[in-house]
Protein backbone atom coordinates (compact mmCIF):
# COMPACT_ATOMS: atom_id res chain seq x y z
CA UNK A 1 36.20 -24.82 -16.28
CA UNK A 2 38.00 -22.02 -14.34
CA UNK A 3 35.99 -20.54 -11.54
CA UNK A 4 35.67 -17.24 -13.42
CA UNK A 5 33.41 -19.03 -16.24
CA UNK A 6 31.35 -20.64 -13.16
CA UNK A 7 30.70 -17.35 -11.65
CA UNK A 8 29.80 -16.27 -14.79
CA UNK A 9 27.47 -19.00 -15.78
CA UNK A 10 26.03 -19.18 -12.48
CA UNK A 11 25.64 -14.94 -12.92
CA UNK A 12 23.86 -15.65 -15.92
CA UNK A 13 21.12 -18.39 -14.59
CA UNK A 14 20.53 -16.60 -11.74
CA UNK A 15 19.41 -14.05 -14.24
CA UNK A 16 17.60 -16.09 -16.66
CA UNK A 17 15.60 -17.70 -13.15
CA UNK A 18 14.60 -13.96 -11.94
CA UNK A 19 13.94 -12.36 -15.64
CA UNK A 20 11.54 -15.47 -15.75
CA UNK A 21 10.09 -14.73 -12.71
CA UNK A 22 9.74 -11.54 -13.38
CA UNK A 23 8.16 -12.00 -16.63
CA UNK A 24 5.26 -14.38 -15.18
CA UNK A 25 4.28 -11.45 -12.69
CA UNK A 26 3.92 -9.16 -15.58
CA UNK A 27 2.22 -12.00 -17.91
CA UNK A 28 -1.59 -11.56 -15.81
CA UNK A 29 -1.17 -7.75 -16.43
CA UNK A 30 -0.32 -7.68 -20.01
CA UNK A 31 -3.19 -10.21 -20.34
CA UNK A 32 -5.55 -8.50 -18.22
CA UNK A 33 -4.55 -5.12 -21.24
CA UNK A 34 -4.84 -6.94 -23.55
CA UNK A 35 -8.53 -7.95 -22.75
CA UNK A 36 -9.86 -4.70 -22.20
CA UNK A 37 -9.35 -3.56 -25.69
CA UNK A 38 -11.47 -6.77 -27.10
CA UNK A 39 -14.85 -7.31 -28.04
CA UNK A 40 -16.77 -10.32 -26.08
CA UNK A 41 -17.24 -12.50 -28.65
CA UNK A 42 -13.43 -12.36 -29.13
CA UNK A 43 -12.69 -12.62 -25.70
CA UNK A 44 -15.38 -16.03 -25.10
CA UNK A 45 -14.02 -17.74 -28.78
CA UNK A 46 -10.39 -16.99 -28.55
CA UNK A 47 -9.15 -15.95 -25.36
CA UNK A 48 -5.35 -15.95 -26.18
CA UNK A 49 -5.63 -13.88 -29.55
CA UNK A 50 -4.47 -10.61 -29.85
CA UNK A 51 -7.73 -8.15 -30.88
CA UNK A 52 -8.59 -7.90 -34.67
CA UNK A 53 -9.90 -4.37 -33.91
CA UNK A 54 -8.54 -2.64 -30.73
CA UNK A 55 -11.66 -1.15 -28.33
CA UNK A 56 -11.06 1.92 -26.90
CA UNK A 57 -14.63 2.88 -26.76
CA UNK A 58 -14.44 -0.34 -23.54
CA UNK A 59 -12.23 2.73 -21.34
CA UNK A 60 -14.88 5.55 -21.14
CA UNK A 61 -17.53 3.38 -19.75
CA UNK A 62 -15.71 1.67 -17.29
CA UNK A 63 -14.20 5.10 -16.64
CA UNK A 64 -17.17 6.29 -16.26
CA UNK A 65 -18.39 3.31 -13.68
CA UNK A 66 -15.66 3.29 -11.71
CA UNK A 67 -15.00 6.87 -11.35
CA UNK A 68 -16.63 7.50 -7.88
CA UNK A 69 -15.62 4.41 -6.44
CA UNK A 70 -11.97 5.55 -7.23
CA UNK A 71 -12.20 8.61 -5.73
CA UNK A 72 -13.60 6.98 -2.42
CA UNK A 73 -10.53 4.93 -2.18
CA UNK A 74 -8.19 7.68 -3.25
CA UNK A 75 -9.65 9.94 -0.81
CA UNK A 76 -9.28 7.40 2.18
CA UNK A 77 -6.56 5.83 1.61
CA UNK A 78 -4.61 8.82 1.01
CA UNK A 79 -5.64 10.84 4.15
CA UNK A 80 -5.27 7.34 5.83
CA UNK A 81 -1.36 6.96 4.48
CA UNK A 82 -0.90 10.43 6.14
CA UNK A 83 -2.11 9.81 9.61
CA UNK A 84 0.10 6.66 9.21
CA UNK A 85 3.44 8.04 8.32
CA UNK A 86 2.46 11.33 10.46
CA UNK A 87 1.74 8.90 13.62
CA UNK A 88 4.07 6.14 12.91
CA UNK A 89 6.90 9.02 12.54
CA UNK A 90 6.28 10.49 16.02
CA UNK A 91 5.67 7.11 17.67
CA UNK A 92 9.17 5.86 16.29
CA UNK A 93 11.16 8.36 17.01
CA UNK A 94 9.73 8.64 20.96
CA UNK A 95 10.93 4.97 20.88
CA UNK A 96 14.21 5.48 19.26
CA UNK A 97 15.43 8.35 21.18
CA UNK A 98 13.29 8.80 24.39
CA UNK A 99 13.59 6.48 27.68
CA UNK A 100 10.21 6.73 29.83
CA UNK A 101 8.97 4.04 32.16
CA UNK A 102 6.96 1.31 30.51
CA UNK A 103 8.74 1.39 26.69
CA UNK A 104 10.07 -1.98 26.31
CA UNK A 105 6.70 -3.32 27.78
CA UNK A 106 4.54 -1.46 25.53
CA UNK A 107 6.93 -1.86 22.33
CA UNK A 108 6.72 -5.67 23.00
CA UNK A 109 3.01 -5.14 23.30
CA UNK A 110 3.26 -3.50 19.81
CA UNK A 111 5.14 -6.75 18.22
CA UNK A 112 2.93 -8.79 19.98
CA UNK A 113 0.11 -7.43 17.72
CA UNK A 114 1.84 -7.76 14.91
CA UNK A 115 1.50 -11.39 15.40
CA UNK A 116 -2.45 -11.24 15.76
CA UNK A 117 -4.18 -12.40 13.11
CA UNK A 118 -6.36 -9.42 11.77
CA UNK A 119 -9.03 -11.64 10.62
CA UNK A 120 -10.00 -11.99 14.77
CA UNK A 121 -10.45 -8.22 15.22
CA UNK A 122 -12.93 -7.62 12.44
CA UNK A 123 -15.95 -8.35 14.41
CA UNK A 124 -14.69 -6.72 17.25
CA UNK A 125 -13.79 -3.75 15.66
CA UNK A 126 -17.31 -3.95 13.82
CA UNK A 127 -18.86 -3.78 16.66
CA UNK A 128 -16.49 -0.80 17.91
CA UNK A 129 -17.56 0.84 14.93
CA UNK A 130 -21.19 0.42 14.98
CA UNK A 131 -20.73 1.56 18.79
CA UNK A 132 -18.93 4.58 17.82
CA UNK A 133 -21.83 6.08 15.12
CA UNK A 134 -19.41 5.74 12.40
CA UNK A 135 -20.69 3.28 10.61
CA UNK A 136 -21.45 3.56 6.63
CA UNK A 137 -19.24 6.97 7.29
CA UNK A 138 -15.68 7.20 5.44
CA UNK A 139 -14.45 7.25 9.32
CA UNK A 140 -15.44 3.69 9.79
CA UNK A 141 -12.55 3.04 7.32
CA UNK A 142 -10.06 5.82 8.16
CA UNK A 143 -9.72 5.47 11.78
CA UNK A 144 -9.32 1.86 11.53
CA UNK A 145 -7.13 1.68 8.73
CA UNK A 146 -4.78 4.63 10.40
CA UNK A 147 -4.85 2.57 13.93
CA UNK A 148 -4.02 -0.83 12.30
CA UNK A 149 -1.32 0.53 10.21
CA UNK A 150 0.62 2.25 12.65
CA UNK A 151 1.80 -0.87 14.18
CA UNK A 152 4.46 -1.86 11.31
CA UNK A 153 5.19 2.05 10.69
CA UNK A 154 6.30 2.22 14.74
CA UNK A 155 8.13 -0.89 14.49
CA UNK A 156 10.12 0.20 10.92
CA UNK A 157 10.45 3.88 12.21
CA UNK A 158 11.70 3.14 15.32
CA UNK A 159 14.56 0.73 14.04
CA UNK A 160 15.53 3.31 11.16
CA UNK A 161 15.48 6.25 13.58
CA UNK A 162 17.58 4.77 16.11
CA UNK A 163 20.85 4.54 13.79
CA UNK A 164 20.92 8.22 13.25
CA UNK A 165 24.30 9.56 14.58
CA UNK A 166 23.26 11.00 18.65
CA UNK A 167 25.67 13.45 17.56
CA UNK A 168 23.14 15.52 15.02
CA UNK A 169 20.34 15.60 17.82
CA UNK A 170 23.53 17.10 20.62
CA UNK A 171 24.18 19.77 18.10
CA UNK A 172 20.55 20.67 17.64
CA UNK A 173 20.10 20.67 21.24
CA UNK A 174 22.43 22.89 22.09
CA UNK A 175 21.51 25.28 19.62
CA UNK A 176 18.04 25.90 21.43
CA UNK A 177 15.70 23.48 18.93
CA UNK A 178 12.62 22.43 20.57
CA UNK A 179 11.89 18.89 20.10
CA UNK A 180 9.55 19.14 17.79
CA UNK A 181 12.33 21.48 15.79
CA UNK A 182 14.22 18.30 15.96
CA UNK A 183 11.44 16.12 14.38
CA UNK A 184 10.82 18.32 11.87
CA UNK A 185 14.26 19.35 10.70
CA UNK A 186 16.02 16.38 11.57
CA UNK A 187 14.43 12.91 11.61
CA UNK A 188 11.72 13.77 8.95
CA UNK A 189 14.06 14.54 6.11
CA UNK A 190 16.76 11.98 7.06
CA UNK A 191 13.57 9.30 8.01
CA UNK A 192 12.02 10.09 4.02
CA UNK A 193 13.05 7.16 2.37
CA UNK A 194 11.62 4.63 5.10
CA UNK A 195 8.44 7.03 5.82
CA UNK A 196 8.05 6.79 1.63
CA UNK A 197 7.89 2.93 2.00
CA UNK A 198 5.53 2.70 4.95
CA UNK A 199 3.07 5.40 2.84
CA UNK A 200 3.34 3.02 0.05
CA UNK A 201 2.53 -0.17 1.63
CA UNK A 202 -0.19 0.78 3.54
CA UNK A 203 -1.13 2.66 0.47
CA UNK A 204 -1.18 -1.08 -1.84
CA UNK A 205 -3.33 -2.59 1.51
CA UNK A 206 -5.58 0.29 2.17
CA UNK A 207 -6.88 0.93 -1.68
CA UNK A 208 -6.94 -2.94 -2.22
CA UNK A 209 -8.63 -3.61 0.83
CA UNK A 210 -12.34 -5.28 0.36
CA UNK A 211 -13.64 -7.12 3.46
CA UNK A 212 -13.59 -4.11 5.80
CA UNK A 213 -15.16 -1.67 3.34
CA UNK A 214 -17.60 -4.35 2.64
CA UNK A 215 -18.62 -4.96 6.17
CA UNK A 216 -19.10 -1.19 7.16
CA UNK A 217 -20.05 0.53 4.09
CA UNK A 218 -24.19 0.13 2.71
CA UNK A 219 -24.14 3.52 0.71
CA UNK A 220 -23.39 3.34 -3.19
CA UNK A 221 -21.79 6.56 -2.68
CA UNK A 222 -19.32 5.34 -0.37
CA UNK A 223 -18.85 2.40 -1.77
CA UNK A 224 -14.55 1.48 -2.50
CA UNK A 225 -12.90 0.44 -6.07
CA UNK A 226 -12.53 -2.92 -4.52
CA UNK A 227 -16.51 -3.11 -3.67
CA UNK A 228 -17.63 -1.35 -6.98
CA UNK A 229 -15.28 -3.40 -9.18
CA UNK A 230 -16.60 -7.11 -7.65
CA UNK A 231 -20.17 -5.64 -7.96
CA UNK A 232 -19.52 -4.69 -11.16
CA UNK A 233 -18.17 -8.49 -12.27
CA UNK A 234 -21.21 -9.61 -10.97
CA UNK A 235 -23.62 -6.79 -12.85
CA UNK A 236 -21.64 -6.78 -16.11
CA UNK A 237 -20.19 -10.52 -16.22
CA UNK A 238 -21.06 -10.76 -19.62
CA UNK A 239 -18.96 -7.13 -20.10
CA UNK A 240 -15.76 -8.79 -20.13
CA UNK A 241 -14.48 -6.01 -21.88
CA UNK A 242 -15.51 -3.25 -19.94
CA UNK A 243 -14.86 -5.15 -16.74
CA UNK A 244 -11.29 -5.72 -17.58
CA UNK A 245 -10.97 -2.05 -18.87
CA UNK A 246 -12.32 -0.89 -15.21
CA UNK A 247 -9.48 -3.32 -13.49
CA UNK A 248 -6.70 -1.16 -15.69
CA UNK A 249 -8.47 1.91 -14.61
CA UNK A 250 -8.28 1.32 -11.16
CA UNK A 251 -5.41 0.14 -11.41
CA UNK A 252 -3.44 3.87 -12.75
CA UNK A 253 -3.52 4.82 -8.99
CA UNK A 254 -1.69 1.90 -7.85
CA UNK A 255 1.28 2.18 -10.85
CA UNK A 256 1.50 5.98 -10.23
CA UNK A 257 2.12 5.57 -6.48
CA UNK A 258 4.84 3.23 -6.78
CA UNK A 259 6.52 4.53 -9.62
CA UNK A 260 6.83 8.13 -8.23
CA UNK A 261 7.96 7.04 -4.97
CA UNK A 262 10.05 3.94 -6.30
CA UNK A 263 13.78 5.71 -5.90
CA UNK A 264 12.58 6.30 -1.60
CA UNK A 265 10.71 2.86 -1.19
CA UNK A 266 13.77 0.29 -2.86
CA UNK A 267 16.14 2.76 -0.33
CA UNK A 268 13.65 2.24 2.72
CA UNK A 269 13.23 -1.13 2.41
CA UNK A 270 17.10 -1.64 1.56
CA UNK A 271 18.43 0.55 4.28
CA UNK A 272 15.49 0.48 6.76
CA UNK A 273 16.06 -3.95 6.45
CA UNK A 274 20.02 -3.28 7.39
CA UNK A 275 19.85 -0.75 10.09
CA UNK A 276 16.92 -2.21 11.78
């Protein structure tokens, strides 16, 4: 066998390994459809089948549970994501192009709490919270979440930032931009594929988060999708329908997110991984 046919047979496992893969990642979310268009009693007897009569009447009640919830996590995780990439954005590029006494020390401080487990700082940062009067508030979650997601956003930022050519911020310079002029017209447009990624990472963590909202939140009102949708399998855990509708319902956010921003996050994490 020539090495051409090797290359090519070892092209086309490689394939058949990650299409596999790739296929049992999908298989819990075509399963998890699937269920939320069944009856219970098709659901408990056979759990593999496909449904004898689709249920569409399952999506306006769980709609209709989940709603609020939805919008609670919406609402902080998307101002969250923006103090994130807003903060993370400044930070980086004060660390990538700005000497000042102290910035290795506090930039190894920074990876240094990267390596801290976060399950230590949640009674501590309870406490913080309660402290603070923030408590049951949607503060209690968007403070923390913005402080605790800065940390990878500085670290990504400030490696992506620091391969842009010295020669663009010079010419900018000269021309009588303020630095803030530069940040704005300069690093944020050339820094959009990396800031895209950080916004959608912290975006997955933040709306999927449930210990912390759990913890600091007593008001129904307030109350996140991850809360609302483990109360309601414990409420409706007969409901399999419904219940599975509301985890496809909550879900929308999560697809949408990643499938507008998809083209900027695979070129953040590509590029931002190489230049870093």
């Amino acid at each position: 066998m020539s090495k051409t046919d090797n290359s090519a047979l070892s092209t086309f496992l490689i394939r058949v390994i990650l299409y596999s893969l790739l296929g049992l990642s999908l298989l819990p979310v075509l399963v998890m459809v699937v269920l939320s268009v069944k009856s219970n009693v098709e659901i408990i007897t056979d759990f593999w089948s496909l449904p004898s009569v689709i249920r569409w009447d399952n999506y306006p009640g769980a709609f209709e549970t989940v709603k609020g919830s939805t919008f609670n996590s919406l609402f902080v995780t998307l101002v969250s994501c923006t103090g994130i990439v807003f903060l993370s954005s400044l930070s980086g590029f004060v660390f990538a192009r700005h000497r000042f006494p102290g910035r290795e020390t506090l930039f190894t401080v920074l990876i240094g709490l990267v390596m801290l487990p976060q399950v230590l700082l949640l009674v501590p940062l309870f406490v913080e919270v309660k402290s603070m009067g923030i408590a049951d508030t949607y503060w209690a979650l968007i403070l923390p979440y913005m402080a605790g997601g800065q940390i990878i956003g500085i670290l990504l930022c400030r490696g992506f930032m620091a391969t842009i050519p010295q020669a663009l911020f010079e010419s900018a310079r000269l021309d009588g931009a303020s630095e803030f002029q530069v940040y704005r017209h300069i690093v944020l447009p050339l820094s959009l594929p990396i800031l895209t990624a950080i916004g959608i990472i912290n975006f997955h963590g933040i709306y999927n988060d449930f210990v912390w909202p759990l913890m600091v939140l007593q008001d129904q009102d307030l109350k996140t999708f991850a809360v609302a949708i483990f109360e309601l399998s414990t409420v409706y855990r007969f409901e399999y329908g419904l219940t599975f509708a509301a985890y496809v319902v909550g879900s929308l956010p999560l697809v949408v997110v990643l499938l507008a921003g998809m083209k900027y996050f695979v070129r953040g994490i590509t590029e931002g991984g190489v230049k870093a």
